[in-house]
N, C-alpha and C. Protein backbone atom coordinates (compact mmCIF):
# COMPACT_ATOMS: atom_id res chain seq x y z
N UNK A 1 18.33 -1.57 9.86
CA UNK A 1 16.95 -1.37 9.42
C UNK A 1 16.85 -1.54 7.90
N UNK A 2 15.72 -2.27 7.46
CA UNK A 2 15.35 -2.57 6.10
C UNK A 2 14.91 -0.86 5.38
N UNK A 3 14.95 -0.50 4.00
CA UNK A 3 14.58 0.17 3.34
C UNK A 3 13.14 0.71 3.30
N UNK A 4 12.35 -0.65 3.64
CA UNK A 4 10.78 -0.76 3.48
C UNK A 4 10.47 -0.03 5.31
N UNK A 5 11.22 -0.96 6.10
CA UNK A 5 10.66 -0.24 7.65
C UNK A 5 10.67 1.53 7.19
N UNK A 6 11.96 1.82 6.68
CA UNK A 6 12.65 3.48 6.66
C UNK A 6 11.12 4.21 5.74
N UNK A 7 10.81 3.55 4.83
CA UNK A 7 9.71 4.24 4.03
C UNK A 7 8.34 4.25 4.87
N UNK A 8 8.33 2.88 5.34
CA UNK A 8 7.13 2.92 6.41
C UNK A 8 6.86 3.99 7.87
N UNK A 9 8.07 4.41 8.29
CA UNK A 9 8.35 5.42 8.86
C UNK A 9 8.46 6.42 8.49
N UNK A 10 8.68 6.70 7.62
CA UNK A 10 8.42 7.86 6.70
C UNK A 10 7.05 8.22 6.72
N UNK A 11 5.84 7.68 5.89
CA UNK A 11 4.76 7.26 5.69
C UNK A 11 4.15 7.76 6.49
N UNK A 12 4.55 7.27 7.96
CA UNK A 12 4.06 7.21 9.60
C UNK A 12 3.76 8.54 9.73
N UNK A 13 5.10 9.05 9.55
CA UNK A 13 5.69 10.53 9.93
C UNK A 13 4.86 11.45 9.38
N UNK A 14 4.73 11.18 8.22
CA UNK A 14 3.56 12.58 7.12
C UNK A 14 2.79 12.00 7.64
N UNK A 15 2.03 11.06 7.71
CA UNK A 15 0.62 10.96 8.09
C UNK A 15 0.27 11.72 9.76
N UNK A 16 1.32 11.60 10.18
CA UNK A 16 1.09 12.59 11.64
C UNK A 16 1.03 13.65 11.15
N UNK A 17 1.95 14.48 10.54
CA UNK A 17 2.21 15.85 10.19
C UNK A 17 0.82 16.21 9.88
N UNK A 18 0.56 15.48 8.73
CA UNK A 18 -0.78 15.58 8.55
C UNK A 18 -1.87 15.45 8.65
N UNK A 19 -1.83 14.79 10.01
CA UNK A 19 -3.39 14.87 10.68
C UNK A 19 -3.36 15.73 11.33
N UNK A 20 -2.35 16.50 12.02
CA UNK A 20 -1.83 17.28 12.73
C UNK A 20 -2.66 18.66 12.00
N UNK A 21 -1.89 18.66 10.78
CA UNK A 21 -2.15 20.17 10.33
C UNK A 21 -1.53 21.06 10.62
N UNK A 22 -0.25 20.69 10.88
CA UNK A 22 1.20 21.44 11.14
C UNK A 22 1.83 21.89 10.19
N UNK A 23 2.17 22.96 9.83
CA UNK A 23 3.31 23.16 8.94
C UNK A 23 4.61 22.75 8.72
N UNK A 24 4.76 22.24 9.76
CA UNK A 24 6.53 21.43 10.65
C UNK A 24 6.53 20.27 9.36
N UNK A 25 5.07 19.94 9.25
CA UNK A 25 5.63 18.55 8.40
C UNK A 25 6.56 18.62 6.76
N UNK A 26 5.77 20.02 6.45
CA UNK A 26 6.63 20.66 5.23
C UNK A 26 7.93 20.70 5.34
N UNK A 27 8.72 20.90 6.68
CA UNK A 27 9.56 20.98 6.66
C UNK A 27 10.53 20.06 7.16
N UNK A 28 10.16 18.80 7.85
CA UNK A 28 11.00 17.90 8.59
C UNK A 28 10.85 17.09 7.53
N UNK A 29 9.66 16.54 6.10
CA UNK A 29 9.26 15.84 5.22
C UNK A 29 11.26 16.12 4.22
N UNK A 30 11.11 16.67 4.09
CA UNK A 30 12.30 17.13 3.28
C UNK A 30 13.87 16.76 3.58
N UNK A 31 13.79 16.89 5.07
CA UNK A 31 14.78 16.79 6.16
C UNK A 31 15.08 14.79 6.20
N UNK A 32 13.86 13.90 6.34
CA UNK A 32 13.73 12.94 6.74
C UNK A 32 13.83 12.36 5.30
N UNK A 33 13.22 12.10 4.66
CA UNK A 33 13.63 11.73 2.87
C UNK A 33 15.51 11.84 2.77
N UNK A 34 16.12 12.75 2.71
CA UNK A 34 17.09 13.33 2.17
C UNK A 34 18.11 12.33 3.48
N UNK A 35 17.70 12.00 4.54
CA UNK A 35 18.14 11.61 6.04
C UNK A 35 18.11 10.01 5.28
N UNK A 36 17.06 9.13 5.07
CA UNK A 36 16.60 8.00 5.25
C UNK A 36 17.14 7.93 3.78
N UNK A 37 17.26 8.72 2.76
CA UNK A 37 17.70 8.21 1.52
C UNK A 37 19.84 7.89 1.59
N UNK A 38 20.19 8.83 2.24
CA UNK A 38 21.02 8.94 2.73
C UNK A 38 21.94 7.76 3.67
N UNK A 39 20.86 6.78 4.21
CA UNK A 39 20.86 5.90 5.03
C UNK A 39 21.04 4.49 4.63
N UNK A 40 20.07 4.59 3.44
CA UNK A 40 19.92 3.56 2.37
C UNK A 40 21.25 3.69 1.58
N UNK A 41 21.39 4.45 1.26
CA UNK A 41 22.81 4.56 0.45
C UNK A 41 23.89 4.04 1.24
N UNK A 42 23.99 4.53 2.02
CA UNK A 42 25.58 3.63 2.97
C UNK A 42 24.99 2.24 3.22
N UNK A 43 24.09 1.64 3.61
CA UNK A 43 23.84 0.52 3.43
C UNK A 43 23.46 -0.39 2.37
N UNK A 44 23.45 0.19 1.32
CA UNK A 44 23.97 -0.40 -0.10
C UNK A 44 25.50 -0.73 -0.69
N UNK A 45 25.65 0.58 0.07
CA UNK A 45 27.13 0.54 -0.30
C UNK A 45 28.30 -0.49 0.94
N UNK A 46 28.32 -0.13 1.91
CA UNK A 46 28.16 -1.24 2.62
C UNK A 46 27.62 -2.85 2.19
N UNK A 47 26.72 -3.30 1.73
CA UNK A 47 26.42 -4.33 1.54
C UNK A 47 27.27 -5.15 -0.04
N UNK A 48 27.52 -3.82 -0.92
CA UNK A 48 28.44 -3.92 -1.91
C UNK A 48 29.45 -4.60 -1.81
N UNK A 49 30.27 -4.20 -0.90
CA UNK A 49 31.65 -4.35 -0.17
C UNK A 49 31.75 -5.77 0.12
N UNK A 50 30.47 -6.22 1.20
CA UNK A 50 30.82 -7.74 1.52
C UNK A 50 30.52 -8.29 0.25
């Protein structure tokens, strides 16, 4: 997965939370950033390598 899909999903994600009006989103928002940034990084680093 590209960087841009991971942010666009991201994006996706709060915008549910927050049409929702859930509090969950406060807390999975934090969870999913830290997840997807995390994600990006090994596939940088990975891509380094080759």
């Amino acid at each position: 997965m590209k960087p841009i899909t991971l942010l666009t999903a991201l994006l996706v994600m709060l915008r549910v939370s927050g049409l929702a009006e859930i509090p969950w989103g406060w807390v999975f928002a934090p969870m999913i950033i830290v997840f997807s940034s995390a994600i990006i990084g090994m596939v940088i680093s990975a891509a380094r390598r080759k």
